[in-house]
Protein backbone atom coordinates (compact mmCIF):
# COMPACT_ATOMS: atom_id res chain seq x y z
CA UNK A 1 36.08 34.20 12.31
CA UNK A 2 35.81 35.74 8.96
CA UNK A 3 34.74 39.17 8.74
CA UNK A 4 36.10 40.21 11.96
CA UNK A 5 39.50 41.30 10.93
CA UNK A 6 40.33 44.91 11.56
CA UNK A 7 37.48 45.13 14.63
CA UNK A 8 38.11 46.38 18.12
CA UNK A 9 37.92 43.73 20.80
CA UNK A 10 37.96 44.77 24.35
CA UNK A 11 38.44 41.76 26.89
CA UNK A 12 38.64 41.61 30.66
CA UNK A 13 40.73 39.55 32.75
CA UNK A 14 43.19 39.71 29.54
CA UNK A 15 46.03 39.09 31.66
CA UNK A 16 45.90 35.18 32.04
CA UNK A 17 44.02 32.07 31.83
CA UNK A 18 41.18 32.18 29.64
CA UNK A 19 41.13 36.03 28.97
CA UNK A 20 44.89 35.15 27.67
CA UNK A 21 43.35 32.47 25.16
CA UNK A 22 40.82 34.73 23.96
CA UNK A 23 43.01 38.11 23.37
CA UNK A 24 45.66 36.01 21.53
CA UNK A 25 43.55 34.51 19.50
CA UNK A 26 41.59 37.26 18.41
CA UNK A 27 45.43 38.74 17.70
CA UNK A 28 45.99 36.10 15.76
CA UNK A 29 42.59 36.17 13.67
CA UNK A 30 43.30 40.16 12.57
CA UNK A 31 41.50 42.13 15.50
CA UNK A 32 43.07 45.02 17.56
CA UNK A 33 42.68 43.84 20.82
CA UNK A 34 42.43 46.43 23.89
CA UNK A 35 42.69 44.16 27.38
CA UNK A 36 41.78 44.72 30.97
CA UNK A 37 43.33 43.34 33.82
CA UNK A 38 43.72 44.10 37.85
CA UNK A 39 47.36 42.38 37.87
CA UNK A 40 49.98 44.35 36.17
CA UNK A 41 52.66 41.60 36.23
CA UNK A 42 50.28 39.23 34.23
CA UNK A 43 49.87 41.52 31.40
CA UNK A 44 53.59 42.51 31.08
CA UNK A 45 54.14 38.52 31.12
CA UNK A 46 51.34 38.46 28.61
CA UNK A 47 52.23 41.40 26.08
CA UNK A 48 56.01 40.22 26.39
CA UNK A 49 55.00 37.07 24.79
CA UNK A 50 52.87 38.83 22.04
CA UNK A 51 54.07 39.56 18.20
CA UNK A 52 52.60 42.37 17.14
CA UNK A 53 52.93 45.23 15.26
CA UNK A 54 52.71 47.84 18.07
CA UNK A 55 52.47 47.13 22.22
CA UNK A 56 51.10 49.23 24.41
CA UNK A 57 50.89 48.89 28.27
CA UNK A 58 49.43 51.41 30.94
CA UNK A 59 48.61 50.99 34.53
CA UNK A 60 46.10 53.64 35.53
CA UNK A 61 43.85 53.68 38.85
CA UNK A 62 40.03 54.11 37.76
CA UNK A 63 38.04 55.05 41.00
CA UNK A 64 39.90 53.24 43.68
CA UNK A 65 40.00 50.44 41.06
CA UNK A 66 44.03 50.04 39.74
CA UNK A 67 43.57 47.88 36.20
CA UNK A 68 46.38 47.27 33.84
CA UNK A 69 45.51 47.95 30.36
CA UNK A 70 46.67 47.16 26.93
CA UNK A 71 46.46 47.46 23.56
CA UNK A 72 47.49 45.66 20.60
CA UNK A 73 47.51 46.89 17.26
């Protein structure tokens, strides 16, 4: 994945399974990775596991819609 370090990632479903895989290993190949997920107590299990430089975890309602978000730098 050369050339992709310092991009923006965005990924849904970040908070387990396969969206899991994918956001930490983006992390892991240099991206800043900004994930959505509708299940707030995956992505604090999630971001707890993460090392990174900076965490950041909100929990905002969009439209009915309540999403956990986060984003790694």
């Amino acid at each position: 994945m050369e050339g992709w370090r310092g991009r923006v990632a965005v990924v849904t479903g970040a908070g387990s399974g396969i969206g899991a895989a994918v956001s930490c290993r983006l992390l892991k190949e240099g991206l800043t990775v900004f994930g959505l997920d509708v299940n707030l107590g995956s992505m604090l299990r999630l971001v707890s596991t993460l090392d990174a430089r900076e965490k950041k975890v909100w929990n905002k309602n969009f439209s009915s819609l309540e999403l956990s978000l986060y984003l790694v730098i």
